[in-house]
Protein backbone atom coordinates (compact mmCIF):
# COMPACT_ATOMS: atom_id res chain seq x y z
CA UNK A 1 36.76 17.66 19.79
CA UNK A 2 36.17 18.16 16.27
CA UNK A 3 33.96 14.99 15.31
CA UNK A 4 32.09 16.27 18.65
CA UNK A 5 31.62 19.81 16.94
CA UNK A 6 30.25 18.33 14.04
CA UNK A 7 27.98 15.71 15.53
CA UNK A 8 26.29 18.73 16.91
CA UNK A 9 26.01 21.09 14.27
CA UNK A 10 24.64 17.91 12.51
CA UNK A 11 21.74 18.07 14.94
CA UNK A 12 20.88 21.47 15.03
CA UNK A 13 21.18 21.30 10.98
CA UNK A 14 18.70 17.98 11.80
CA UNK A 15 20.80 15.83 9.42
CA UNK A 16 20.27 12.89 11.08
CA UNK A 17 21.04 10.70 8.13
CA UNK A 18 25.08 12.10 7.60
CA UNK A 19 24.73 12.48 11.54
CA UNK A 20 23.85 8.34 11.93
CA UNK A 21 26.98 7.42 8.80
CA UNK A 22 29.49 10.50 9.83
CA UNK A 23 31.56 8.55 11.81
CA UNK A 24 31.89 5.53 9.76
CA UNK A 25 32.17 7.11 6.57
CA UNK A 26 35.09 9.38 8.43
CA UNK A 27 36.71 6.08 9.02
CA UNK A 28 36.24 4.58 5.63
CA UNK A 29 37.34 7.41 4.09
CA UNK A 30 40.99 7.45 5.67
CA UNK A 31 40.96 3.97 5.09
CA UNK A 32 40.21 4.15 1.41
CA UNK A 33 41.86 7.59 0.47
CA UNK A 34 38.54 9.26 -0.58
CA UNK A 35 38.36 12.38 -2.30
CA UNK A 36 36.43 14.73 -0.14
CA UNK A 37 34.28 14.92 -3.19
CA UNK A 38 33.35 10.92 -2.90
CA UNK A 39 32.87 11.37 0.93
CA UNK A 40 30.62 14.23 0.44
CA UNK A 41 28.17 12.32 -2.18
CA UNK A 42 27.94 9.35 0.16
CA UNK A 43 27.03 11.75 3.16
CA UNK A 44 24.24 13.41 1.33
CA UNK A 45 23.08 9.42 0.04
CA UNK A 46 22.86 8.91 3.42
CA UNK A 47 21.22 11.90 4.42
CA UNK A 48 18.78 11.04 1.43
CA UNK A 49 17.82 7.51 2.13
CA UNK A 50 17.56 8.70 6.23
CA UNK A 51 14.30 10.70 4.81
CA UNK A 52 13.35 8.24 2.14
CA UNK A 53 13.59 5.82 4.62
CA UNK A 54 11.47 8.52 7.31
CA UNK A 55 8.93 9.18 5.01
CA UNK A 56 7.85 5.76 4.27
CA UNK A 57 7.61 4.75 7.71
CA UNK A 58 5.33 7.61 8.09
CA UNK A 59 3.47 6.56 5.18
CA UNK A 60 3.26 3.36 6.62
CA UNK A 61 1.42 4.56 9.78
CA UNK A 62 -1.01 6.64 8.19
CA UNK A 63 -2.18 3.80 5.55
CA UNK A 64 -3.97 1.68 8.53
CA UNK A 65 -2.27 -1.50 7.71
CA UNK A 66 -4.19 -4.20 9.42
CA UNK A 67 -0.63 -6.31 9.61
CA UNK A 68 3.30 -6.02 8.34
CA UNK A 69 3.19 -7.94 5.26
CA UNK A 70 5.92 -7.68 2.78
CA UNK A 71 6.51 -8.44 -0.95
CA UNK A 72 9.48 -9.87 -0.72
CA UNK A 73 8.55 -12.39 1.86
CA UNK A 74 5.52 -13.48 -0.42
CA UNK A 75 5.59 -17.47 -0.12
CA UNK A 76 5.68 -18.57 -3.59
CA UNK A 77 7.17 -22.44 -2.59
CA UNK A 78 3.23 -23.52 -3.96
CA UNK A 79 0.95 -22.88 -6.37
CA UNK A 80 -0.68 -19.52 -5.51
CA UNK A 81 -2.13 -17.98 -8.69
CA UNK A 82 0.63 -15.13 -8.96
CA UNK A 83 4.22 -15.60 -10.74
CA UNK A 84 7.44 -14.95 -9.77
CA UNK A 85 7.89 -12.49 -12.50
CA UNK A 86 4.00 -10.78 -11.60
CA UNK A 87 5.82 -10.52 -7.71
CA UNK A 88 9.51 -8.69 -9.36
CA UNK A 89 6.63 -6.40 -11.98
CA UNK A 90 4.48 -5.37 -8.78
CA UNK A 91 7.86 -4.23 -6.79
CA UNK A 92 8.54 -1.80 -9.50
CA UNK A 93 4.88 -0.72 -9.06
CA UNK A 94 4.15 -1.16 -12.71
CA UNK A 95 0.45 -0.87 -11.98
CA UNK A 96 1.01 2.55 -10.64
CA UNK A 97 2.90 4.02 -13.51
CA UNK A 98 0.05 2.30 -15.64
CA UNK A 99 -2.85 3.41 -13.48
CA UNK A 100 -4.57 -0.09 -13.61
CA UNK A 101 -6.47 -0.89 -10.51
CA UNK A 102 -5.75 -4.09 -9.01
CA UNK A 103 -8.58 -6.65 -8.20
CA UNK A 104 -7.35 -9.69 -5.95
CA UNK A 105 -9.66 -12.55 -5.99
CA UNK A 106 -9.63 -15.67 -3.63
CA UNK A 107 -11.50 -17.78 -0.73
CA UNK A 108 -10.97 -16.89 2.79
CA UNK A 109 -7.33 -17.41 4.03
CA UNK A 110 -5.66 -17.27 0.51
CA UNK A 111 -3.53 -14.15 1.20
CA UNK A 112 -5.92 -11.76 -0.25
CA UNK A 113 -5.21 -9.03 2.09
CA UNK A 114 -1.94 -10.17 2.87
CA UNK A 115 -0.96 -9.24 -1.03
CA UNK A 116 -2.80 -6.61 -1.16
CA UNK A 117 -1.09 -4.91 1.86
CA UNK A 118 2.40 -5.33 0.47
CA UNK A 119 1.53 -3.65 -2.37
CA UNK A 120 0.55 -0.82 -0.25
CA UNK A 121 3.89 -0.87 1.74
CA UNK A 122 5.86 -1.06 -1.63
CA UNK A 123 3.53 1.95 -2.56
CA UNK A 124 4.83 3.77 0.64
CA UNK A 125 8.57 3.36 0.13
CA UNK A 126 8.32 4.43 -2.82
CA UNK A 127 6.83 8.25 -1.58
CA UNK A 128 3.34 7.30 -2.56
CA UNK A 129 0.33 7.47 0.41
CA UNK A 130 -1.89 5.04 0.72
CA UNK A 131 -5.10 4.39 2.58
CA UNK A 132 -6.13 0.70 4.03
CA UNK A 133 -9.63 0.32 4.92
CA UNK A 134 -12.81 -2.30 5.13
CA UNK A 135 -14.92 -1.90 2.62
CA UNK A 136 -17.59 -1.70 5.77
CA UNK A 137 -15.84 -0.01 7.80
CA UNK A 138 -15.97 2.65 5.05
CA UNK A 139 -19.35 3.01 4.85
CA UNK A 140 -19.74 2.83 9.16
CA UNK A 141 -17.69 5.91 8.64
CA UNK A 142 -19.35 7.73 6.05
CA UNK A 143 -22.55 7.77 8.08
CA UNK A 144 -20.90 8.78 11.12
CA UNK A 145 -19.20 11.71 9.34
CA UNK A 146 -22.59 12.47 7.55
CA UNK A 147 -24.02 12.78 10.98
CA UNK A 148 -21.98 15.05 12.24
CA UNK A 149 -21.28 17.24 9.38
CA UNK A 150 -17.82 16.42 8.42
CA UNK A 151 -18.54 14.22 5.88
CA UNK A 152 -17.15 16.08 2.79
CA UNK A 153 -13.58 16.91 4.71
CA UNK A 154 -13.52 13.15 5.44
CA UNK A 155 -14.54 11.88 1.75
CA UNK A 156 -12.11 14.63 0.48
CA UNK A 157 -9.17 13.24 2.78
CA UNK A 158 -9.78 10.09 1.82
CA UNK A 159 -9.78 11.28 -2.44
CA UNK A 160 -6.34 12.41 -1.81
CA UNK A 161 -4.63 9.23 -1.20
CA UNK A 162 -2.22 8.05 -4.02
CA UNK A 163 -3.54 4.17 -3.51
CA UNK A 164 -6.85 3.09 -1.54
CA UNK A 165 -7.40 -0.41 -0.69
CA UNK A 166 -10.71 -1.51 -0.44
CA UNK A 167 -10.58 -4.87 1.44
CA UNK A 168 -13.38 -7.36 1.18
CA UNK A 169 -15.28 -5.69 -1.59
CA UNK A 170 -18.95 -7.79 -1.95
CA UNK A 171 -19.24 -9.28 1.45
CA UNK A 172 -22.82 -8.33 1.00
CA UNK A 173 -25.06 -5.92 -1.01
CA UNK A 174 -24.97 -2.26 -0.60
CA UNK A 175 -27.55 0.07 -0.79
CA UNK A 176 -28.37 2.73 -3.32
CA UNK A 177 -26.21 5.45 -0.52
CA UNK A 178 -23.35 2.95 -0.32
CA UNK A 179 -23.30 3.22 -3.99
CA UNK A 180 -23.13 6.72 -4.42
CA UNK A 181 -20.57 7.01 -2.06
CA UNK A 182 -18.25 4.45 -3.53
CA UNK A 183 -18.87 5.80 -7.11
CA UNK A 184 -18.31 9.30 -5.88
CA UNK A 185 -14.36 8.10 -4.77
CA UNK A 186 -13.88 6.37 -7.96
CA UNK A 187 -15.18 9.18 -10.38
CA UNK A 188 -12.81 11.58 -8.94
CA UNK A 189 -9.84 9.53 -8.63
CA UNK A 190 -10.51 7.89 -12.21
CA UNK A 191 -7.15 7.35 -14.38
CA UNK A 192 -5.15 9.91 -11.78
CA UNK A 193 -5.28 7.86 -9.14
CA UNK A 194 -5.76 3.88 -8.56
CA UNK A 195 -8.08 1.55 -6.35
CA UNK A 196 -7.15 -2.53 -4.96
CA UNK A 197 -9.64 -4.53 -4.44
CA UNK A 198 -9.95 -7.80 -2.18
CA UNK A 199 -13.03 -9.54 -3.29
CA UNK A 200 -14.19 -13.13 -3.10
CA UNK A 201 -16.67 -12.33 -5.65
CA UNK A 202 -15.53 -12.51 -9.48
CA UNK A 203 -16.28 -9.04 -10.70
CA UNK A 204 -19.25 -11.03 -13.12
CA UNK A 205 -20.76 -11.02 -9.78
CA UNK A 206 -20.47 -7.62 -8.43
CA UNK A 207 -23.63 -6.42 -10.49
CA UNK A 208 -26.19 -8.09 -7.97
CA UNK A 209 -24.20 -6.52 -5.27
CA UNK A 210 -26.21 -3.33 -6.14
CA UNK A 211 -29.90 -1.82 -5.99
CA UNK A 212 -29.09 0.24 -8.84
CA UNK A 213 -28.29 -2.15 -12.31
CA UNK A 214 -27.19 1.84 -13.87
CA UNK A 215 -24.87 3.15 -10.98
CA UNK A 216 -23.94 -0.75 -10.35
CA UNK A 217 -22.70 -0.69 -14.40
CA UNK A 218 -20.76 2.94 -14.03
CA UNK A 219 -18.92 1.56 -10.74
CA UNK A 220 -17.97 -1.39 -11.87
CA UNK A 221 -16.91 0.41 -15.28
CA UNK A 222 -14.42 2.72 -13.59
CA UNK A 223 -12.89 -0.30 -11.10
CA UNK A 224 -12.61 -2.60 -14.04
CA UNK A 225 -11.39 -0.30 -16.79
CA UNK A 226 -8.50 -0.38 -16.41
CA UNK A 227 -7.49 -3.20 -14.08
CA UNK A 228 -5.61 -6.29 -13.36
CA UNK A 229 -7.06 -9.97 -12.16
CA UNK A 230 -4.83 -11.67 -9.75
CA UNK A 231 -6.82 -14.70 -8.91
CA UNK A 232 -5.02 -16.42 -5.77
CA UNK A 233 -5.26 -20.42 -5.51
CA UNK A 234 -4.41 -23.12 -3.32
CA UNK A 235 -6.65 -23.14 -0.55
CA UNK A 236 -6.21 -21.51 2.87
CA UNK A 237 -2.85 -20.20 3.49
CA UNK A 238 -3.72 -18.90 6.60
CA UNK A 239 -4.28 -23.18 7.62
CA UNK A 240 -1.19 -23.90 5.68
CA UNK A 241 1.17 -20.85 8.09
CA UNK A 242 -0.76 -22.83 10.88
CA UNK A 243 -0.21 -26.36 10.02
CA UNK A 244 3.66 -25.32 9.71
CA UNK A 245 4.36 -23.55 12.90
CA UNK A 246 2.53 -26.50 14.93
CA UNK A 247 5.34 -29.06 12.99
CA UNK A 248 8.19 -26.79 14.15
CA UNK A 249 7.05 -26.14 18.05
């Protein structure tokens, strides 16, 4: 009667974390002669991780993630251009705490987008929002948004995002309004917030991207300054995932 009392008062209180652990940590409790002090600080760990947990999964939704990609599942069993150690310094998000933008390099099928999406989802459990999003999709937006008036509530919801990742960056050029939008994000966010950028143009190319050689300079300026290079090798590893699963069926 009395764990039922509590399971309740749990739910109205909506501690679902302690409500999910109560009854095992009850149990391990008696079994291990806890203080009520010790059972008490593993409750509220619980209860803490629950919305940790909660929150990033949120965070997760919101970002637009074109697939599930994880860090720790990044296949480094072949050359790919990016360390072990560069992997363990990215899950500590040391380019967040250093507010370096992150410019990942690489032909089509390389992982680009696949390492560039579990940086966002490491972003995300660790309380930070983030925003996934084609570079031309972007700018299909921003003239739909421009045409009906919304534009600046859009451009300022997408400001506000911890980490933005602009996927396929220099697919093609971009006109002088494509530029003034993109330099517009960056300006604001610059040093407070960062940008990653999938590219398979070298940023020594990105210059001829743009009508403008002046506002071509100051974007490229604020995505390079400061950054990282991660320059993935080793052909496709899209064909390689392929290749593998067609051995095993």
């Amino acid at each position: 009667m009395k764990y039922t009392e509590i399971s309740r008062l749990l739910q109205e209180l909506r501690l679902f974390g302690v409500y999910e652990n109560i009854e095992r940590r009850l149990l391990a409790a008696s079994a291990e002669g806890q203080t009520g002090e010790e059972l008490l600080i593993r409750l509220l760990e619980d209860e803490k991780q629950f919305r940790k947990n909660r929150t990033a999964n949120s965070l997760e939704k919101k970002a637009h993630f074109r697939r599930q990609s994880l860090l720790e599942d990044w296949d480094n069993s072949f050359e790919r251009g990016i360390s072990k150690t560069k992997v363990r310094e990215f899950a500590k998000l040391d380019f967040w705490h250093f507010k370096k933008n992150i410019i990942v390099l690489g032909f089509t099928g390389c992982g680009k987008t696949q390492l560039a999406i579990a940086l966002g989802r490491v972003a995300c459990q660790n309380q930070l929002s983030v925003l996934f999003v084609s570079v031309n999709q972007l700018f299909e937006d921003a003239k739909a948004y421009r045409s009906s008036g919304t534009y600046l509530a859009w451009a300022k919801n997408i400001k506000k995002h911890d980490i933005i990742i602009f996927d396929d960056f220099g697919m093609r050029s971009y006109t002088h309004d494509e530029a003034v939008i993109l330099i517009d994000f960056l300006e604001d966010r610059y040093q407070k917030k960062i940008q990653i950028f999938t590219s398979q143009v070298d940023p020594d190319g990105w210059q001829s991207l743009f009508e403008d050689p002046v506002i071509a300079q100051a974007l490229i300026d604020r995505i390079k300054h400061p950054s990282e290079k991660i320059q993935l090798i080793g052909g496709s590893y899209r064909e390689r995932i392929g290749r593998a699963e067609q051995k095993q069926s």
